[in-house]
C-alpha atoms as a PDB file:
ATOM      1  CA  UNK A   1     -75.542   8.732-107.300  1.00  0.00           C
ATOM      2  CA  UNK A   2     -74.890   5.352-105.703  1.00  0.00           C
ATOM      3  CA  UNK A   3     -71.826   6.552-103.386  1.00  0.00           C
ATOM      4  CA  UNK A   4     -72.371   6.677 -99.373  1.00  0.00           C
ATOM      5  CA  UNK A   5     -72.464  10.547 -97.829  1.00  0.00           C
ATOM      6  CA  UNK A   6     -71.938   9.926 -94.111  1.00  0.00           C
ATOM      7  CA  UNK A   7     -69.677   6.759 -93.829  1.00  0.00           C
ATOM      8  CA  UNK A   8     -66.760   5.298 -95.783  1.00  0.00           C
ATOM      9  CA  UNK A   9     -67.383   1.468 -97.452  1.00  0.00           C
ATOM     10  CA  UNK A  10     -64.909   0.356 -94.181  1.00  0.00           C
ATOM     11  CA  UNK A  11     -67.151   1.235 -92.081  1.00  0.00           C
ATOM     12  CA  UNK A  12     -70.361  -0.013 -93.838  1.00  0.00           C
ATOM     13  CA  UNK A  13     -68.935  -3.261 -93.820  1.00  0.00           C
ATOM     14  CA  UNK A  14     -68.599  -3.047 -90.451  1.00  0.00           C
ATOM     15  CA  UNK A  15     -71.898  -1.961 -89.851  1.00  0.00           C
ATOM     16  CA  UNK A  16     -73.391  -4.550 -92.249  1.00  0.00           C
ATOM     17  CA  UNK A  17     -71.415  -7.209 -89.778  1.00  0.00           C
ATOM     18  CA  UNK A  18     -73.042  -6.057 -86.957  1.00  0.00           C
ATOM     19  CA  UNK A  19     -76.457  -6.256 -88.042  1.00  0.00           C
ATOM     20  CA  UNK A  20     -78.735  -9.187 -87.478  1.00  0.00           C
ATOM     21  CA  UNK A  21     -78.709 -11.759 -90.426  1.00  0.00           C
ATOM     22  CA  UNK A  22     -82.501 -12.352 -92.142  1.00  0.00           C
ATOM     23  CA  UNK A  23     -82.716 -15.298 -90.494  1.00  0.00           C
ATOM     24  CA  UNK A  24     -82.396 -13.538 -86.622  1.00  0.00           C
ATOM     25  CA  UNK A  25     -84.488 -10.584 -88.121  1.00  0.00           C
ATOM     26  CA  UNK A  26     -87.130 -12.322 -89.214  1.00  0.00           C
ATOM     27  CA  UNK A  27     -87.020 -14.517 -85.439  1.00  0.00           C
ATOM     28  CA  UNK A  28     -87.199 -10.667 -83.997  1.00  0.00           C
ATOM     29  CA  UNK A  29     -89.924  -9.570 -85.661  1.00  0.00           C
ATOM     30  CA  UNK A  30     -92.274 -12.660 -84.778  1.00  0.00           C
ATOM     31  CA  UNK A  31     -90.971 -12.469 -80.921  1.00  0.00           C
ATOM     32  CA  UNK A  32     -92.570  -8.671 -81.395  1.00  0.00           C
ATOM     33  CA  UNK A  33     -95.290  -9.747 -82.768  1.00  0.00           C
ATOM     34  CA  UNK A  34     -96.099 -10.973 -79.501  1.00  0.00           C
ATOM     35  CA  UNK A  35     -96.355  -7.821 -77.614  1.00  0.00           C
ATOM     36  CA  UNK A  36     -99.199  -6.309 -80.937  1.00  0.00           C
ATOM     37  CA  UNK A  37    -101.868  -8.212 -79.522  1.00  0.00           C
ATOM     38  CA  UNK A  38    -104.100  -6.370 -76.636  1.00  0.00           C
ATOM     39  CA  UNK A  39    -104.268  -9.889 -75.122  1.00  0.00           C
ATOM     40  CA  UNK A  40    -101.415 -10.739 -74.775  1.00  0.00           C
ATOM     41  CA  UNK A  41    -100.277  -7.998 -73.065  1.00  0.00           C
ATOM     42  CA  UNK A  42    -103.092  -8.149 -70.458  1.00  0.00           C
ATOM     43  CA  UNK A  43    -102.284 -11.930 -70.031  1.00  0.00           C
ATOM     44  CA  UNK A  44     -98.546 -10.669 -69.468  1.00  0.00           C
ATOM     45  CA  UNK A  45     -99.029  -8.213 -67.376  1.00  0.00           C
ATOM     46  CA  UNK A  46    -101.115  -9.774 -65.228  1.00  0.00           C
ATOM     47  CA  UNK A  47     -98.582 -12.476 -65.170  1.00  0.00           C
ATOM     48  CA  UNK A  48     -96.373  -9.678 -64.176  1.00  0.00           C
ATOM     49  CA  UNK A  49     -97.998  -9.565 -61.351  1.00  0.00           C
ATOM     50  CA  UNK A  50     -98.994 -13.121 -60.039  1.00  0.00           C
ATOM     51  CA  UNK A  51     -98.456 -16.294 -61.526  1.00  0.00           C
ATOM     52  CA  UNK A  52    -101.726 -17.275 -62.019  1.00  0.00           C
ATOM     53  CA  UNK A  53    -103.954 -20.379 -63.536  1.00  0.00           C
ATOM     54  CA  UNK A  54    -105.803 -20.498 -67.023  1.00  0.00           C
ATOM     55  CA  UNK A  55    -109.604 -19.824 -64.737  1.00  0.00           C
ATOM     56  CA  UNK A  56    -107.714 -16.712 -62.451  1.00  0.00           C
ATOM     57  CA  UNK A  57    -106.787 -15.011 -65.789  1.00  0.00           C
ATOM     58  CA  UNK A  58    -110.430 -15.242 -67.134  1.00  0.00           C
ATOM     59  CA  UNK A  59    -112.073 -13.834 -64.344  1.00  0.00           C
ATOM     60  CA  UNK A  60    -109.734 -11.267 -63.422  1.00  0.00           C
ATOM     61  CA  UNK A  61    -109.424 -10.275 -67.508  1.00  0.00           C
ATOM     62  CA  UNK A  62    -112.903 -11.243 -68.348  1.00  0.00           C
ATOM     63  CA  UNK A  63    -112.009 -13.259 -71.439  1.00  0.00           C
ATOM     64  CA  UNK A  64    -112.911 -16.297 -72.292  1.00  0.00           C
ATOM     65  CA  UNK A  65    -110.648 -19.464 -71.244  1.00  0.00           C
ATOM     66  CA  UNK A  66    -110.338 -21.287 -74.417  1.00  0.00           C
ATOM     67  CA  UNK A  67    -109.013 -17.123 -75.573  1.00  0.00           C
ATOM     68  CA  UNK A  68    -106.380 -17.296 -72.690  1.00  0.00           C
ATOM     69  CA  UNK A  69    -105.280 -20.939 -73.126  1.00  0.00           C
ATOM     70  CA  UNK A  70    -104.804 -19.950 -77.123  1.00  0.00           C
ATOM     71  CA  UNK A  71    -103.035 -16.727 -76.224  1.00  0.00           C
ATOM     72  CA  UNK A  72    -100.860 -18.443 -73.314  1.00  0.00           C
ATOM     73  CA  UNK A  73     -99.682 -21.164 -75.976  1.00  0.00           C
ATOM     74  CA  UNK A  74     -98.958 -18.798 -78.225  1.00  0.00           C
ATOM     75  CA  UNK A  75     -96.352 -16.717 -75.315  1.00  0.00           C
ATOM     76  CA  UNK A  76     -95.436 -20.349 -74.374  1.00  0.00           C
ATOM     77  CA  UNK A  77     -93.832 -20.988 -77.937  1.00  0.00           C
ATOM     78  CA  UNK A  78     -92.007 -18.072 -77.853  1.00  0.00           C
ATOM     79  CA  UNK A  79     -90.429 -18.820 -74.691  1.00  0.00           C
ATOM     80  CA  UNK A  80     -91.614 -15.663 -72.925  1.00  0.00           C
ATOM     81  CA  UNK A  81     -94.439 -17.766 -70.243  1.00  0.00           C
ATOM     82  CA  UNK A  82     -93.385 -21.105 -68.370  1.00  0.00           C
ATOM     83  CA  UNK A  83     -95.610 -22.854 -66.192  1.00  0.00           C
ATOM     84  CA  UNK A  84     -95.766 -25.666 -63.579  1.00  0.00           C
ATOM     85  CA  UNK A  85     -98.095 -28.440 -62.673  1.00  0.00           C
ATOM     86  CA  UNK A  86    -100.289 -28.578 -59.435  1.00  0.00           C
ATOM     87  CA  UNK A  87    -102.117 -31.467 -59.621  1.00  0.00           C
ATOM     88  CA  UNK A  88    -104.347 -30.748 -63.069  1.00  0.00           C
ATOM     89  CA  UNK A  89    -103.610 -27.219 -62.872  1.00  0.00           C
ATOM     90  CA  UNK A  90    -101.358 -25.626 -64.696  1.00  0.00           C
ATOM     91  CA  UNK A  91     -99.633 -22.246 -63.012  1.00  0.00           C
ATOM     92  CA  UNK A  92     -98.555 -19.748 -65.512  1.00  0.00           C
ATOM     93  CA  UNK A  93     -95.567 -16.927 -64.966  1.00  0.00           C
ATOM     94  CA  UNK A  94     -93.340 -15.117 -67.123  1.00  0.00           C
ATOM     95  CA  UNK A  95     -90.459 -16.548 -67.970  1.00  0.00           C
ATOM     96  CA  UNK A  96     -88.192 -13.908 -66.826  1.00  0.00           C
ATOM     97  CA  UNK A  97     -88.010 -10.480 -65.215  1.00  0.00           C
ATOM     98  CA  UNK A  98     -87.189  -8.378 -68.018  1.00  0.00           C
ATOM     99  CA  UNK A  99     -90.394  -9.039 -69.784  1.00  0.00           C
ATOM    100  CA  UNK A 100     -91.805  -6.795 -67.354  1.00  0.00           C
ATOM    101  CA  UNK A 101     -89.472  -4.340 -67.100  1.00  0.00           C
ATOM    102  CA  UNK A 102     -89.531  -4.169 -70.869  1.00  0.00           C
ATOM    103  CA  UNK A 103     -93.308  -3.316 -70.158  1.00  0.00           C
ATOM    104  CA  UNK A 104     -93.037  -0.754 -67.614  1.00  0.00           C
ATOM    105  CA  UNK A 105     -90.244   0.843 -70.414  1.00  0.00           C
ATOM    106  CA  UNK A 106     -92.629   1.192 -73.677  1.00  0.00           C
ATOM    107  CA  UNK A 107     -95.678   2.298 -71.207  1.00  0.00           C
ATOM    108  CA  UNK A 108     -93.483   4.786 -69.769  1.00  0.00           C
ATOM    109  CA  UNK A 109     -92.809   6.489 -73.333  1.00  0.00           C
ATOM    110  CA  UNK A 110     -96.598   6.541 -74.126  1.00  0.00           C
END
């Protein structure tokens, strides 16, 4: 019983064309990964908040700095925290808006 119940094999090509290739999947699934780790979601949203150094984010989170500079690299590489230079400090922020709002959406269904 290998036949399709709900749509017609039109349509499930269709469908199969609008679905993300393995390649953008698999990109999805690490970008995610990003927002699993307790972390990294305290670094963001206090980011959501402030943009804020490498030393404010240990203090106000309580972790240690070599944890936040690993965990901000790790949010830098995907793109989701920028940063710029003051002198030898570096400012972190989120890279845009909807990070938050994202956020605000997934705590807002828990």
């Amino acid at each position: 019983m290998n036949r399709l119940l709900k749509i017609s094999e039109r349509n499930k090509s269709e469908m199969l064309g609008l679905l993300p290739s393995e390649a953008c999947s698999s990109k999805l699934a690490l970008y995610f990964q990003n927002f699993a780790d307790q972390t990294r979601i305290k670094i963001l949203s206090a980011l959501a908040i402030q943009e804020l150094c490498v030393n404010d984010l240990s203090k106000i989170l309580n972790i240690n700095q070599t944890t936040i500079s690993h965990q901000l690299k790790t949010l830098k590489d995907q793109e989701i925290v920028d940063y710029t230079r003051e002198g030898k400090i570096l400012i972190y922020r989120l890279k845009s808006p909807l990070f938050n709002e994202m956020m605000e959406y997934a705590a807002s269904m828990i």
